[in-house]
N, C-alpha and C. Protein backbone atom coordinates (compact mmCIF):
# COMPACT_ATOMS: atom_id res chain seq x y z
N UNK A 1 -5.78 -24.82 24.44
CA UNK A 1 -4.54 -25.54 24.60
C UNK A 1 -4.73 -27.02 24.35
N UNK A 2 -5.93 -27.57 24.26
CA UNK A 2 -6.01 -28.81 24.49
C UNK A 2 -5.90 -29.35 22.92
N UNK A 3 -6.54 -28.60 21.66
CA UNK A 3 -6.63 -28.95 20.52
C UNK A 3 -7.62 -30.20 20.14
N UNK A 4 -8.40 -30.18 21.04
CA UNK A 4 -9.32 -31.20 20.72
C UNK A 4 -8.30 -32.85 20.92
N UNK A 5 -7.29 -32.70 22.14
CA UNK A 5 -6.62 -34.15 22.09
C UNK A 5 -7.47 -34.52 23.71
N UNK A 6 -6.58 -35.84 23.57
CA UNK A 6 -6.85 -36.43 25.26
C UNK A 6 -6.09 -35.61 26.09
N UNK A 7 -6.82 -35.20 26.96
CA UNK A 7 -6.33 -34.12 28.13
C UNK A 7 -4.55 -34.16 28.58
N UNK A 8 -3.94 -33.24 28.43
CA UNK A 8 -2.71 -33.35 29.00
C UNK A 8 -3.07 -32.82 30.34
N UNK A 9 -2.23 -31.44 30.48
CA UNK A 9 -2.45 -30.82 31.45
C UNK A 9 -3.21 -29.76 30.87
N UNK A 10 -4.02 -29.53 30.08
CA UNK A 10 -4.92 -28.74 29.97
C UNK A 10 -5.79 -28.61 31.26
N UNK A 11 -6.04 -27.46 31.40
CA UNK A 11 -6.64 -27.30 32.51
C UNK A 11 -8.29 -28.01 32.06
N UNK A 12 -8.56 -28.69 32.74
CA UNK A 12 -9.30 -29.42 32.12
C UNK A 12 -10.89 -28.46 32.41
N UNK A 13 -10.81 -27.96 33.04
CA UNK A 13 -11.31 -27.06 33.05
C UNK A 13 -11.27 -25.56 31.69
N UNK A 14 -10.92 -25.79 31.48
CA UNK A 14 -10.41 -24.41 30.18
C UNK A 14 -10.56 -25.56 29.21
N UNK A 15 0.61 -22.33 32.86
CA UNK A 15 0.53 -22.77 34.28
C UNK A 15 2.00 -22.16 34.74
N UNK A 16 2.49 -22.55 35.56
CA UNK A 16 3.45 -21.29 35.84
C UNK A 16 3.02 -20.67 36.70
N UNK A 17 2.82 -21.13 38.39
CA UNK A 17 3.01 -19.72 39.33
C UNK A 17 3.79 -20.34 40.12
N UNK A 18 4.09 -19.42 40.79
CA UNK A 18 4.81 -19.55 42.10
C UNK A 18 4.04 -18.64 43.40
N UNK A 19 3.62 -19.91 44.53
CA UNK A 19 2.37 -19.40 45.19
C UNK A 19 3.80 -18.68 46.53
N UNK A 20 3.12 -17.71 47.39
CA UNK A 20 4.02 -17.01 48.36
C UNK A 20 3.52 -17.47 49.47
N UNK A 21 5.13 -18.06 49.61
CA UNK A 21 5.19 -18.54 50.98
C UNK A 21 5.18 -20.03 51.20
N UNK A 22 5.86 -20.93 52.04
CA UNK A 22 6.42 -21.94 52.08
C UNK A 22 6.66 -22.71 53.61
N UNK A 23 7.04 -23.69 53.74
CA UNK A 23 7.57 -24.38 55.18
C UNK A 23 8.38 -24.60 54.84
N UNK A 24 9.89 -24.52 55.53
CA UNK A 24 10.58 -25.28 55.15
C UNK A 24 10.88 -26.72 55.11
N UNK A 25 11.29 -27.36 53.98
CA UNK A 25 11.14 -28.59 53.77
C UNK A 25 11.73 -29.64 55.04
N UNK A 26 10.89 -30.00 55.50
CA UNK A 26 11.86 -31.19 56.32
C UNK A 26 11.93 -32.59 56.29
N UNK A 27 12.03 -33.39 56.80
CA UNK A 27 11.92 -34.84 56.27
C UNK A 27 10.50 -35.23 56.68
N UNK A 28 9.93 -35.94 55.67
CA UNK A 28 8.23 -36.11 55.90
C UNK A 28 8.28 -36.61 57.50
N UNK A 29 7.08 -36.39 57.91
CA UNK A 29 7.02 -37.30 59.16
C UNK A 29 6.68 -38.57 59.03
N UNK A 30 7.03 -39.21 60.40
CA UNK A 30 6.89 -40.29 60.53
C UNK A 30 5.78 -40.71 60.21
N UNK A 31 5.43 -41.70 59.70
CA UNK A 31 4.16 -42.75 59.53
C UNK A 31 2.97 -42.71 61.24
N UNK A 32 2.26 -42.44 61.06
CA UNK A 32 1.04 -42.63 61.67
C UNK A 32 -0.33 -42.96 61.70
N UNK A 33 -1.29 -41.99 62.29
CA UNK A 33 -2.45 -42.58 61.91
C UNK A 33 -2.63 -41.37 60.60
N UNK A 34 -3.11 -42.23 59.52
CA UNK A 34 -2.77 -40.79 58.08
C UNK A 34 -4.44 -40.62 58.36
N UNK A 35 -5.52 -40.25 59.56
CA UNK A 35 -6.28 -40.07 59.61
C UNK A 35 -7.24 -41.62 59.11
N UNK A 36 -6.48 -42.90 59.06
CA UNK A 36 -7.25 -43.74 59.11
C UNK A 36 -7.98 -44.01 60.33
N UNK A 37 -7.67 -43.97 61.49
CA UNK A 37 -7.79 -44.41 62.57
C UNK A 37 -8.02 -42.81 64.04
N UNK A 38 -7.22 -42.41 63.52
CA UNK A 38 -7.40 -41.16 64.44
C UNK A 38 -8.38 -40.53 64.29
N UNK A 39 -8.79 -40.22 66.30
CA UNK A 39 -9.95 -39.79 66.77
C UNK A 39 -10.24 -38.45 66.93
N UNK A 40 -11.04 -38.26 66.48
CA UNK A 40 -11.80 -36.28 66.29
C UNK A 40 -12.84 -36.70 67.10
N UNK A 41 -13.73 -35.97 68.03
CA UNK A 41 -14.49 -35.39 68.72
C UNK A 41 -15.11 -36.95 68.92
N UNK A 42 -14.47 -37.59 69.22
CA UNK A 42 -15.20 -38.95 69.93
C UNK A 42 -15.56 -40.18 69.03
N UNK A 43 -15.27 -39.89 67.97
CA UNK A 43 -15.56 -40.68 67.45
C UNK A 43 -14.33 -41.14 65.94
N UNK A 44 -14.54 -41.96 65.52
CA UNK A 44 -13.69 -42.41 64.47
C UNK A 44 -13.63 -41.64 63.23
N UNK A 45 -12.33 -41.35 62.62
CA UNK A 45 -12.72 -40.83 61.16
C UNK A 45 -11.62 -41.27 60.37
N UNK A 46 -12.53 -42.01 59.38
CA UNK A 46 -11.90 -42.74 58.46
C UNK A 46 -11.07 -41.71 57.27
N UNK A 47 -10.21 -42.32 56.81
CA UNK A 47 -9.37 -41.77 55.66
C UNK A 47 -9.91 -41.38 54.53
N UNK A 48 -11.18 -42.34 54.20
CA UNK A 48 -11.91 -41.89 53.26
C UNK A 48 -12.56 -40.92 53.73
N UNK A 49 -12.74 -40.50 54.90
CA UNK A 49 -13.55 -39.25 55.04
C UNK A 49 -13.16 -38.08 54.62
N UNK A 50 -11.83 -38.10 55.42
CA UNK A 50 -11.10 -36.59 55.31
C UNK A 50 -11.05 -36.91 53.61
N UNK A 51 -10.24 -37.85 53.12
CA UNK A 51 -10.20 -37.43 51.75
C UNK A 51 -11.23 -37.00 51.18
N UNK A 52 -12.37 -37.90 51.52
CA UNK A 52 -13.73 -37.10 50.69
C UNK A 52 -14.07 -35.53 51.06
N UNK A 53 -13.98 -34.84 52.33
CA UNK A 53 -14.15 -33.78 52.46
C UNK A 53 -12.86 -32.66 51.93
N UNK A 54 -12.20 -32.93 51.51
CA UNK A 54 -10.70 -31.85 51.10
C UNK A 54 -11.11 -32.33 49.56
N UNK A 55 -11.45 -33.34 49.11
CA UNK A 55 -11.56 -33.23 47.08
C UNK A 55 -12.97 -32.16 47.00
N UNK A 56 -14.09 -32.79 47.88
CA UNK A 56 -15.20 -32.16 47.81
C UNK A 56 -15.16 -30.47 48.24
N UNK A 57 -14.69 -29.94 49.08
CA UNK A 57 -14.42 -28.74 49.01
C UNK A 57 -14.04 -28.25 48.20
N UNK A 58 -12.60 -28.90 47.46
CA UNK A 58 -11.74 -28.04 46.15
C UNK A 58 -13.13 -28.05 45.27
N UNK A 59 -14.10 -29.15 45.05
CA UNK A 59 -14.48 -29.41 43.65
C UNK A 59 -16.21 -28.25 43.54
N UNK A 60 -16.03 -27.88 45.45
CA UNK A 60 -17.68 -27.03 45.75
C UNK A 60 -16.92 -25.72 45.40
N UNK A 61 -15.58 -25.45 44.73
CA UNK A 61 -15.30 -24.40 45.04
C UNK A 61 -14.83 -24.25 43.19
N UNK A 62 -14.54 -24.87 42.46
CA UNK A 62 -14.40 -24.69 41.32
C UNK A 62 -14.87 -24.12 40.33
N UNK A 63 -14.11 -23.05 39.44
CA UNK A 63 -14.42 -21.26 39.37
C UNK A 63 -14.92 -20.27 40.20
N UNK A 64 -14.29 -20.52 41.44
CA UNK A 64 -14.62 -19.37 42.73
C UNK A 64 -12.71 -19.22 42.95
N UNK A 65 -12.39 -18.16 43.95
CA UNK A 65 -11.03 -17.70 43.92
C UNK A 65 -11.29 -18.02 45.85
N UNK A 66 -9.97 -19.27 45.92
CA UNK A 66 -10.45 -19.03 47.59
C UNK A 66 -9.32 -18.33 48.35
N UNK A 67 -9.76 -17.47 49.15
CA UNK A 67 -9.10 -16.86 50.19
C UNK A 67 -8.31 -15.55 49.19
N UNK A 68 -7.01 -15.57 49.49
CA UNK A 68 -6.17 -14.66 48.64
C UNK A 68 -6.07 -15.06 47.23
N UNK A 69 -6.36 -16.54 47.23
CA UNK A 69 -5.91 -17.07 45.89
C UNK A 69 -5.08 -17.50 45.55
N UNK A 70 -4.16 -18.11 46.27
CA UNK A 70 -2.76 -18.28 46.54
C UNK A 70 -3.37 -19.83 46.35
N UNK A 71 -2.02 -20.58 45.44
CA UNK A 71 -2.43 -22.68 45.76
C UNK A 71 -2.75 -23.33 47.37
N UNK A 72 -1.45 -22.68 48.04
CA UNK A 72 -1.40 -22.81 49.40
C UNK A 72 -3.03 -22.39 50.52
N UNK A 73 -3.36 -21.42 49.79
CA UNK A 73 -4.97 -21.38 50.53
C UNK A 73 -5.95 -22.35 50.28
N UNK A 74 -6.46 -22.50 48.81
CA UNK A 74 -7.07 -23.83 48.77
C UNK A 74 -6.55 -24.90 49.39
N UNK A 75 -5.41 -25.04 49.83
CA UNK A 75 -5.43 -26.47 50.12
C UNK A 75 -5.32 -26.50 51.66
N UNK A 76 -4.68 -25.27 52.02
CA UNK A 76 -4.60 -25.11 53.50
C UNK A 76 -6.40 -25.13 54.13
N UNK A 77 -7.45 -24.54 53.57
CA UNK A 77 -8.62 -24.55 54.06
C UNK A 77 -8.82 -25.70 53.94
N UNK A 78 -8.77 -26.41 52.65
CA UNK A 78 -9.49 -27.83 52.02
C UNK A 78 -9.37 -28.65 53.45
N UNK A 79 -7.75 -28.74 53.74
CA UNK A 79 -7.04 -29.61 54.59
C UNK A 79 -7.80 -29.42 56.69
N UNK A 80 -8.04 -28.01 56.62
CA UNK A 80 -8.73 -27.72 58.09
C UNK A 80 -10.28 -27.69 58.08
N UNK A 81 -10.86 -27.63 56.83
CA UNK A 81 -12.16 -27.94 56.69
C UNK A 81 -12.39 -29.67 57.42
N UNK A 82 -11.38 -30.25 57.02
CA UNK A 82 -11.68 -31.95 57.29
C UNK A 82 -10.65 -32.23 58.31
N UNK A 83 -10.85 -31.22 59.47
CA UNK A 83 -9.75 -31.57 60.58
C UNK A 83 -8.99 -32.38 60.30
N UNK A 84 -7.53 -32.48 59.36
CA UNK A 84 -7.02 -32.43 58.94
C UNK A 84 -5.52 -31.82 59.43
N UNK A 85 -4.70 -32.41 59.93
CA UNK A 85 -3.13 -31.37 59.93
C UNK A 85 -3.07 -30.73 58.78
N UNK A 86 -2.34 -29.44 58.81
CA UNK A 86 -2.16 -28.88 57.52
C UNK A 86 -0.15 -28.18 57.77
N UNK A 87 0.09 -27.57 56.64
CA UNK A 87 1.76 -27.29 56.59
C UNK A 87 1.91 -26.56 58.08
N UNK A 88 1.51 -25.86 58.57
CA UNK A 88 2.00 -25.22 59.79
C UNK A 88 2.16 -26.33 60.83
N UNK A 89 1.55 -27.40 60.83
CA UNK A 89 1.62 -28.40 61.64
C UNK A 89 2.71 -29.08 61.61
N UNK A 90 3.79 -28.81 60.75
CA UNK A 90 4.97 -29.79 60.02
C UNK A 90 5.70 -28.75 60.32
N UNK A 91 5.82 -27.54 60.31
CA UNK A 91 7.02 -26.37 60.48
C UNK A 91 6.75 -24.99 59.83
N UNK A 92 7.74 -24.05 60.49
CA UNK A 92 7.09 -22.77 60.61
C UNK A 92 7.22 -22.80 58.47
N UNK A 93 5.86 -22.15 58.25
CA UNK A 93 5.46 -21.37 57.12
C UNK A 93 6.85 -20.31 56.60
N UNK A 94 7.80 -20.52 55.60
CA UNK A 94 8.35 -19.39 55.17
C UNK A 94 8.41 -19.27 53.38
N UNK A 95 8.75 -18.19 53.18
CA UNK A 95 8.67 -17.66 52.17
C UNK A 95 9.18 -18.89 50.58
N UNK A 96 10.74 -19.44 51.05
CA UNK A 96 11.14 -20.27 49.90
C UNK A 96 11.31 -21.55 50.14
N UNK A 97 10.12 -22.60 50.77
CA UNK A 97 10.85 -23.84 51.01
C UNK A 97 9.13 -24.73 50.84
N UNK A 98 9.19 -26.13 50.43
CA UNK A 98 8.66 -26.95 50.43
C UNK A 98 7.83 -27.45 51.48
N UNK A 99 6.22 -27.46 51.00
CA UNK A 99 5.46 -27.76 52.01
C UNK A 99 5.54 -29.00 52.45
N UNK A 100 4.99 -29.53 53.74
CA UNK A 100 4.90 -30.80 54.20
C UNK A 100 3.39 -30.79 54.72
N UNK A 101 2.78 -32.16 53.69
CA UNK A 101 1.25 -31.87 54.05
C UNK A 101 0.49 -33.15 55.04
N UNK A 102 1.52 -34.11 55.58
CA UNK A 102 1.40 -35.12 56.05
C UNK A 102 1.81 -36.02 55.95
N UNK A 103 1.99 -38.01 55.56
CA UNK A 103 2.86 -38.49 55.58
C UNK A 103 3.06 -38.82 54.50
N UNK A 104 4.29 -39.05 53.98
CA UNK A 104 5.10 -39.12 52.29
C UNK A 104 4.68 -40.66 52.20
N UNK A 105 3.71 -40.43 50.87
CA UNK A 105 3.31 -41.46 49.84
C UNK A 105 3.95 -41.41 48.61
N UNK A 106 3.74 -43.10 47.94
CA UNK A 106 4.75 -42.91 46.16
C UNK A 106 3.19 -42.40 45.47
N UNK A 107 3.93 -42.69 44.38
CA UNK A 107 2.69 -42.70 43.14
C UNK A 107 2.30 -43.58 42.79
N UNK A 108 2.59 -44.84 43.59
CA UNK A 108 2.13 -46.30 43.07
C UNK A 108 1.24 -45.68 44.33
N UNK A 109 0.98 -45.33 45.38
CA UNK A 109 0.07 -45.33 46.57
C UNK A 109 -0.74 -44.31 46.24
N UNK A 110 -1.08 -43.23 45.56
CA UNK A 110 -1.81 -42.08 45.31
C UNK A 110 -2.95 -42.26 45.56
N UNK A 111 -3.97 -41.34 46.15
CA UNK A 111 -5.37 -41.73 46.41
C UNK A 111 -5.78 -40.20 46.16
N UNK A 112 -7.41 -40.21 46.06
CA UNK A 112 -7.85 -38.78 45.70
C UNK A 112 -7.53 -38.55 47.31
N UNK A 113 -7.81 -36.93 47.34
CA UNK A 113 -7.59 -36.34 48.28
C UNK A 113 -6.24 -35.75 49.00
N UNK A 114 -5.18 -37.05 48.53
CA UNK A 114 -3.64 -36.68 48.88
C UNK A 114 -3.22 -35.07 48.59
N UNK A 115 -1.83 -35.03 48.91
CA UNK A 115 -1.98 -33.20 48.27
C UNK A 115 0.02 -33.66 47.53
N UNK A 116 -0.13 -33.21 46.36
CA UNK A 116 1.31 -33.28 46.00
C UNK A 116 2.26 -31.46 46.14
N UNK A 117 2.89 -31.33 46.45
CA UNK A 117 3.88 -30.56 46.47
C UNK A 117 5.36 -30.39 45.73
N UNK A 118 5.17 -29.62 44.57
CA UNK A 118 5.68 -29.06 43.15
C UNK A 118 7.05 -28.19 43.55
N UNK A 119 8.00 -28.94 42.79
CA UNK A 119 9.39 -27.70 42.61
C UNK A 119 9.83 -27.62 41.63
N UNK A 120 9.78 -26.31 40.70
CA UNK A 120 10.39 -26.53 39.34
C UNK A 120 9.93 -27.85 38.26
N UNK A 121 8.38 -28.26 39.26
CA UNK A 121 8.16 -29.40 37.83
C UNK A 121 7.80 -28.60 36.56
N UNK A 122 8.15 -30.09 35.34
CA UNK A 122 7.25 -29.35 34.05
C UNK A 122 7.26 -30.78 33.81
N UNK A 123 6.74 -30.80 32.80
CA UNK A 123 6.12 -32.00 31.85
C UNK A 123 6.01 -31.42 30.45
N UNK A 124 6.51 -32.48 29.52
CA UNK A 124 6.56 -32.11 27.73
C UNK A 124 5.57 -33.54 27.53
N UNK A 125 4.45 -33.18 26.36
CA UNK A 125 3.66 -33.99 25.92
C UNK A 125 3.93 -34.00 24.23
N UNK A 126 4.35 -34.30 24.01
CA UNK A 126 4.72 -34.92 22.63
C UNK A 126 3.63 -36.27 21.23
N UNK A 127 2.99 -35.29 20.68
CA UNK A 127 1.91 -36.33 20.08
C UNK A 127 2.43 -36.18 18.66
N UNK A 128 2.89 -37.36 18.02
CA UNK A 128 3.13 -37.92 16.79
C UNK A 128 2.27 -38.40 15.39
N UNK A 129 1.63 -37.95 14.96
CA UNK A 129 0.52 -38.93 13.74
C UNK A 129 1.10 -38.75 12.78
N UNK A 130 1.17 -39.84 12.25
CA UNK A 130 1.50 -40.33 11.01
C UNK A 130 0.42 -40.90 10.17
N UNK A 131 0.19 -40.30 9.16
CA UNK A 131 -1.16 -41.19 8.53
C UNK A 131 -0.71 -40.66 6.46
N UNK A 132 -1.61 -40.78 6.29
CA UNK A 132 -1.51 -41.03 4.34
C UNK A 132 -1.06 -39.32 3.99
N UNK A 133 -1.28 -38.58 5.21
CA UNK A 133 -1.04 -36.80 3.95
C UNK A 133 0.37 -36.41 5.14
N UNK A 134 0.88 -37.54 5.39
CA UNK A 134 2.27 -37.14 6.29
C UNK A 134 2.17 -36.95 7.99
N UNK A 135 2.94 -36.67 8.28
CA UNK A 135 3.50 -36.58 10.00
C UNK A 135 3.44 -35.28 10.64
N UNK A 136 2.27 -35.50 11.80
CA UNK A 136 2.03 -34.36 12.73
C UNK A 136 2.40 -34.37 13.95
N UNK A 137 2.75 -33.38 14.51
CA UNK A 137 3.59 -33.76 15.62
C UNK A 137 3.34 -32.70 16.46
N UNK A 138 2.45 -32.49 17.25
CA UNK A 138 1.61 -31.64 18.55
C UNK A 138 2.70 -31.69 20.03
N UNK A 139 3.14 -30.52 19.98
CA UNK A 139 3.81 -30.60 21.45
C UNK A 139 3.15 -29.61 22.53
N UNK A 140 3.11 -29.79 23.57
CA UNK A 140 2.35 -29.15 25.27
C UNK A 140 3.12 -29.42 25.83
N UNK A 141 3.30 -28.35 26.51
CA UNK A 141 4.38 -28.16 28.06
C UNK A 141 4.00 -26.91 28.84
N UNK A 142 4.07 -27.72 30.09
CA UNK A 142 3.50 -26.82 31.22
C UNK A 142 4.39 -26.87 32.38
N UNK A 143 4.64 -26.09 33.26
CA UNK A 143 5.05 -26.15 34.68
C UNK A 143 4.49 -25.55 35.97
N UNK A 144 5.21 -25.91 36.98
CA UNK A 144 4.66 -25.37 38.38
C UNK A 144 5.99 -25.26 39.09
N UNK A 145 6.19 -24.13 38.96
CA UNK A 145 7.98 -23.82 39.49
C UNK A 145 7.84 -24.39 41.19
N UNK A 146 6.82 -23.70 42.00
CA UNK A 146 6.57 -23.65 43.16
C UNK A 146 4.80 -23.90 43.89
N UNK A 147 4.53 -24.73 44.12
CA UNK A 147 2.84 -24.94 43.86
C UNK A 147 2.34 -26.18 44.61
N UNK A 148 1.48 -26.04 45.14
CA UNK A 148 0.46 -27.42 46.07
C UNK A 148 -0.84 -27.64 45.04
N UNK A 149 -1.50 -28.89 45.15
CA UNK A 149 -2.34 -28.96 44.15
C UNK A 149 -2.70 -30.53 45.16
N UNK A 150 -4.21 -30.34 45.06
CA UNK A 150 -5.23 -31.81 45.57
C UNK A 150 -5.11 -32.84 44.49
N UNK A 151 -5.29 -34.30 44.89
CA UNK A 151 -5.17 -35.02 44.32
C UNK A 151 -6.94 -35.55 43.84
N UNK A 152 -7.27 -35.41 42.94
CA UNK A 152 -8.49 -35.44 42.44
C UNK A 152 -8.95 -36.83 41.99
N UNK A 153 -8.10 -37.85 40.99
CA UNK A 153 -8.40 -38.91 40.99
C UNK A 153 -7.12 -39.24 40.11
N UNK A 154 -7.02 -40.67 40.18
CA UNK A 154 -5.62 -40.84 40.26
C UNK A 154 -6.00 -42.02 38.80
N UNK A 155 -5.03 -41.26 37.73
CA UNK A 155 -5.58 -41.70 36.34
C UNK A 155 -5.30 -43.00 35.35
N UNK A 156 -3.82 -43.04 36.10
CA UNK A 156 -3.23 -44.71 35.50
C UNK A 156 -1.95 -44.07 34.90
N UNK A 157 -0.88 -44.77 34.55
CA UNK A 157 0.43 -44.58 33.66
C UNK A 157 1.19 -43.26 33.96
N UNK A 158 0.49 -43.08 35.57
CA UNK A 158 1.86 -41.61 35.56
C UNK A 158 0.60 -40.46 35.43
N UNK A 159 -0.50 -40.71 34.79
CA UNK A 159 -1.53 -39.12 34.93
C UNK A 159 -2.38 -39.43 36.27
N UNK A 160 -2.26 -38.17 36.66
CA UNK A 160 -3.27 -37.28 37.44
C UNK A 160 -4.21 -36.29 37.78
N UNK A 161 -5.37 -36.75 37.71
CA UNK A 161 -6.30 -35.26 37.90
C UNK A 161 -6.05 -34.67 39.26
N UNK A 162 -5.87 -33.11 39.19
CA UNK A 162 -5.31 -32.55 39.96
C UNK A 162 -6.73 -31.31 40.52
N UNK A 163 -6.90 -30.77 41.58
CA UNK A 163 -7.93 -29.62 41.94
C UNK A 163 -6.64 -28.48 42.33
N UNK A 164 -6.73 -27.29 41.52
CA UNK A 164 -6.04 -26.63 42.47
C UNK A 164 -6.09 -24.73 41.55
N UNK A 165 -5.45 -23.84 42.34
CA UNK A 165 -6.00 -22.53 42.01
C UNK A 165 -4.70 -21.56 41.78
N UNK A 166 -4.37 -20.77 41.09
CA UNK A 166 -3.77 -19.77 40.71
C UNK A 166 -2.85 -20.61 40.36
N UNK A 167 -2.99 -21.52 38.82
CA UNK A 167 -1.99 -21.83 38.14
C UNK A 167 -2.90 -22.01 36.24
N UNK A 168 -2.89 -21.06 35.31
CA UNK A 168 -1.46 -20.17 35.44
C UNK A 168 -2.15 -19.27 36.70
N UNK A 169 -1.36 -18.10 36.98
CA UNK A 169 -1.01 -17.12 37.77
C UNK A 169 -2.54 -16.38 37.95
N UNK A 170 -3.35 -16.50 39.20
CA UNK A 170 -4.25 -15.67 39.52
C UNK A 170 -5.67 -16.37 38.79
N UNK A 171 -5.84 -17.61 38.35
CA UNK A 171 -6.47 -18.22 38.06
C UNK A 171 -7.63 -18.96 39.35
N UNK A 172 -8.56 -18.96 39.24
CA UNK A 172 -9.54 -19.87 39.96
C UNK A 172 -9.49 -21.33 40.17
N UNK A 173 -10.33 -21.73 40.83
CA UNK A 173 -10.02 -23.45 41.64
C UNK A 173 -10.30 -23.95 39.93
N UNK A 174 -9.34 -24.79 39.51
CA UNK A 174 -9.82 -25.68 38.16
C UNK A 174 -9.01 -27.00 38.17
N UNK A 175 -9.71 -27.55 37.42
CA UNK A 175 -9.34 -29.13 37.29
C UNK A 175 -8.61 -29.69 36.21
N UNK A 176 -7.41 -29.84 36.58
CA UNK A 176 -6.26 -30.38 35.51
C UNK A 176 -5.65 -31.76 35.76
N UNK A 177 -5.58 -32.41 34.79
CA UNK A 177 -4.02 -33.40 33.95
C UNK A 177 -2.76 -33.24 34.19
N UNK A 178 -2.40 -33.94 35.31
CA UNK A 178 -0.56 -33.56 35.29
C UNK A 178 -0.01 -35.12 34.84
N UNK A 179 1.22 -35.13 34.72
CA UNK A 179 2.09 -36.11 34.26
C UNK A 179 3.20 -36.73 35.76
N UNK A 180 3.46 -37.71 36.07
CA UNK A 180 4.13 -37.85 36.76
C UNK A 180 5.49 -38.93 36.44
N UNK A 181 5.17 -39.34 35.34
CA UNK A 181 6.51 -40.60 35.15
C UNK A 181 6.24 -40.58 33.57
N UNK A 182 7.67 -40.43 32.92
CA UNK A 182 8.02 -40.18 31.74
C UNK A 182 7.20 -41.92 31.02
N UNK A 183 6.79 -41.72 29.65
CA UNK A 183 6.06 -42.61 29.50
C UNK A 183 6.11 -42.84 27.41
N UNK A 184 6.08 -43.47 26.81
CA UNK A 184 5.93 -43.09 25.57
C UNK A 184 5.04 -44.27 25.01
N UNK A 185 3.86 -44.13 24.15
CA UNK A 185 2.61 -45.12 24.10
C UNK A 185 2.23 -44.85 22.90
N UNK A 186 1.76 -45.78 22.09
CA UNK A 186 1.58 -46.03 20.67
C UNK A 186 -0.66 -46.55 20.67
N UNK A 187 -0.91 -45.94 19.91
CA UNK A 187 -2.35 -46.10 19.88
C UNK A 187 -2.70 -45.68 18.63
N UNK A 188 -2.83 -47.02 17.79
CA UNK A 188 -2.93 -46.93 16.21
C UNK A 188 -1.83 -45.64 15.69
N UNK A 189 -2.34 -44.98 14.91
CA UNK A 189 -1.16 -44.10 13.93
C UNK A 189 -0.49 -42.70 15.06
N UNK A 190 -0.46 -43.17 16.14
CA UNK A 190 -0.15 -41.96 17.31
C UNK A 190 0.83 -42.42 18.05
N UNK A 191 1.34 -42.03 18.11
CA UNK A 191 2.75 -42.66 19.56
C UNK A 191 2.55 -40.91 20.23
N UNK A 192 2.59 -41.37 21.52
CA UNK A 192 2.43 -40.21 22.76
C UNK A 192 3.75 -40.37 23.45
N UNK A 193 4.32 -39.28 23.57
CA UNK A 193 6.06 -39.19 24.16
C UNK A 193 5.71 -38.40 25.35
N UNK A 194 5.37 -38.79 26.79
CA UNK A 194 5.36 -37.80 28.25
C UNK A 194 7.39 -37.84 28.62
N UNK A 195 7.08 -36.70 29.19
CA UNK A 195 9.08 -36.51 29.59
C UNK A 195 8.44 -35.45 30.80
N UNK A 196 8.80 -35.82 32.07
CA UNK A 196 9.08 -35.03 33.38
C UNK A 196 10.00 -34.58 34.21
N UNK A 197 10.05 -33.15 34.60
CA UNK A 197 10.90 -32.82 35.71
C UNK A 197 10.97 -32.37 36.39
N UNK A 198 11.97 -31.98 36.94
CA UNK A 198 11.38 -31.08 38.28
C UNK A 198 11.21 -32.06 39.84
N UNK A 199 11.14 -32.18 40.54
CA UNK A 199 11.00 -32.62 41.71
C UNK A 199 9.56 -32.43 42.57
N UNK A 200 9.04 -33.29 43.21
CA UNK A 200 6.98 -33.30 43.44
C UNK A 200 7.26 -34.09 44.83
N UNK A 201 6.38 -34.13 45.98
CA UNK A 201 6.16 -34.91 46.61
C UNK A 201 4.62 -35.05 46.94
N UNK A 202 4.33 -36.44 47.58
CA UNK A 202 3.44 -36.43 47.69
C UNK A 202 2.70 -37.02 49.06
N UNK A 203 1.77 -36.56 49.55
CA UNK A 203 1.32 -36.56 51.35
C UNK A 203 -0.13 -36.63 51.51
N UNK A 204 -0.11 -38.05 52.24
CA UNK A 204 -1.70 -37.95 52.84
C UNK A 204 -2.12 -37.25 53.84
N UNK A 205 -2.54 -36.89 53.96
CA UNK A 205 -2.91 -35.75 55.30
C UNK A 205 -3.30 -36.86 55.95
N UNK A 206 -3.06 -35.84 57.06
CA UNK A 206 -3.53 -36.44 58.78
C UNK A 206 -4.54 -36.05 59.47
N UNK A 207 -5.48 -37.15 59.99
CA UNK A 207 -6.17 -36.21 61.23
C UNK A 207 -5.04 -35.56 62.68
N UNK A 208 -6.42 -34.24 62.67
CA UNK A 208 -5.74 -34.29 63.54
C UNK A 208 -6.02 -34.77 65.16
């Protein structure tokens, strides 16, 4: 899928699932300690911690299938591996509604480790060349109707490397390119056209 370009959402590793089961969406919670400051077993644990332990799990686990295999399992373990609140902590687990993974961050704030939460997104990647034997024009599009996915490292202009599992459908922990803000960029004989939709949020976890 990738064609030998700069990574879209190619699984960068190498989309479309819908993982079962949900919280219903409620309004993020309030601002707290997002595990900067809050105390586990006596002692302090920093934000960079938990984040480092929830990327590092997804990334000790990449081409392995965790739990059922469901998005929601990787991230639900990732998230209690690093004492961590996870969606049940925000409201009861049901079948059709939007997880809540801790407190609502933008995408100007993104940090690895965050967890974004997917509705009906897609993203169209649109690549243009123009050169002496005429005009090529490469299009990629992917979605995540319903889907949680780790925030892996946070790429510049709207991309994101993402950790996350059964997308496409029944797939293993792998590491992808998502798009987050429509974007169009010129680099010598190439103009790159990103277009997004769908609705995403995004949450730092909490200690707990």
């Amino acid at each position: 899928m990738g064609h030998g370009m700069s990574p879209g959402s190619t699984g960068l590793d190498t989309t479309d699932t819908v993982d079962d089961g949900t919280t219903a969406i409620t309004t993020s919670p309030p601002p707290g300690a997002i595990g900067l400051d809050a105390k586990s077993g006596g002692s302090k644990q920093t934000r960079a911690s938990i984040a480092d332990l929830i990327v590092g799990y997804a990334r000790r686990n990449r081409g392995s299938r965790v739990g059922n295999g469901q998005c929601f399992t990787l991230v639900d373990r990732a998230l209690r591996g690093a004492d961590a609140k996870t969606a049940s902590d925000f409201g009861t687990i049901s079948a059709d509604a939007d997880y809540v993974w801790g407190t609502s961050v933008t995408l100007a704030d993104l940090r690895p480790g965050d967890v974004i939460q997917f509705r009906d997104y897609t993203y169209e990647r649109v690549d243009v060349t123009t050169d002496s034997s005429g005009t090529t024009t490469d299009e990629r599009a992917e979605d995540r109707p319903h889907h949680t996915a780790i925030v892996e490292t946070v790429d510049g202009n709207g991309a994101v490397t993402v950790l996350e599992q059964n997308a496409p459908e029944g797939s293993a922990v792998r590491r992808s390119q998502l798009y987050f803000s429509n974007s169009s960029t010129t680099h010598g004989n190439r103009t790159t056209r990103i277009t997004v939709g769908g609705t995403f949020w995004f949450y730092r976890p909490e200690a707990h």
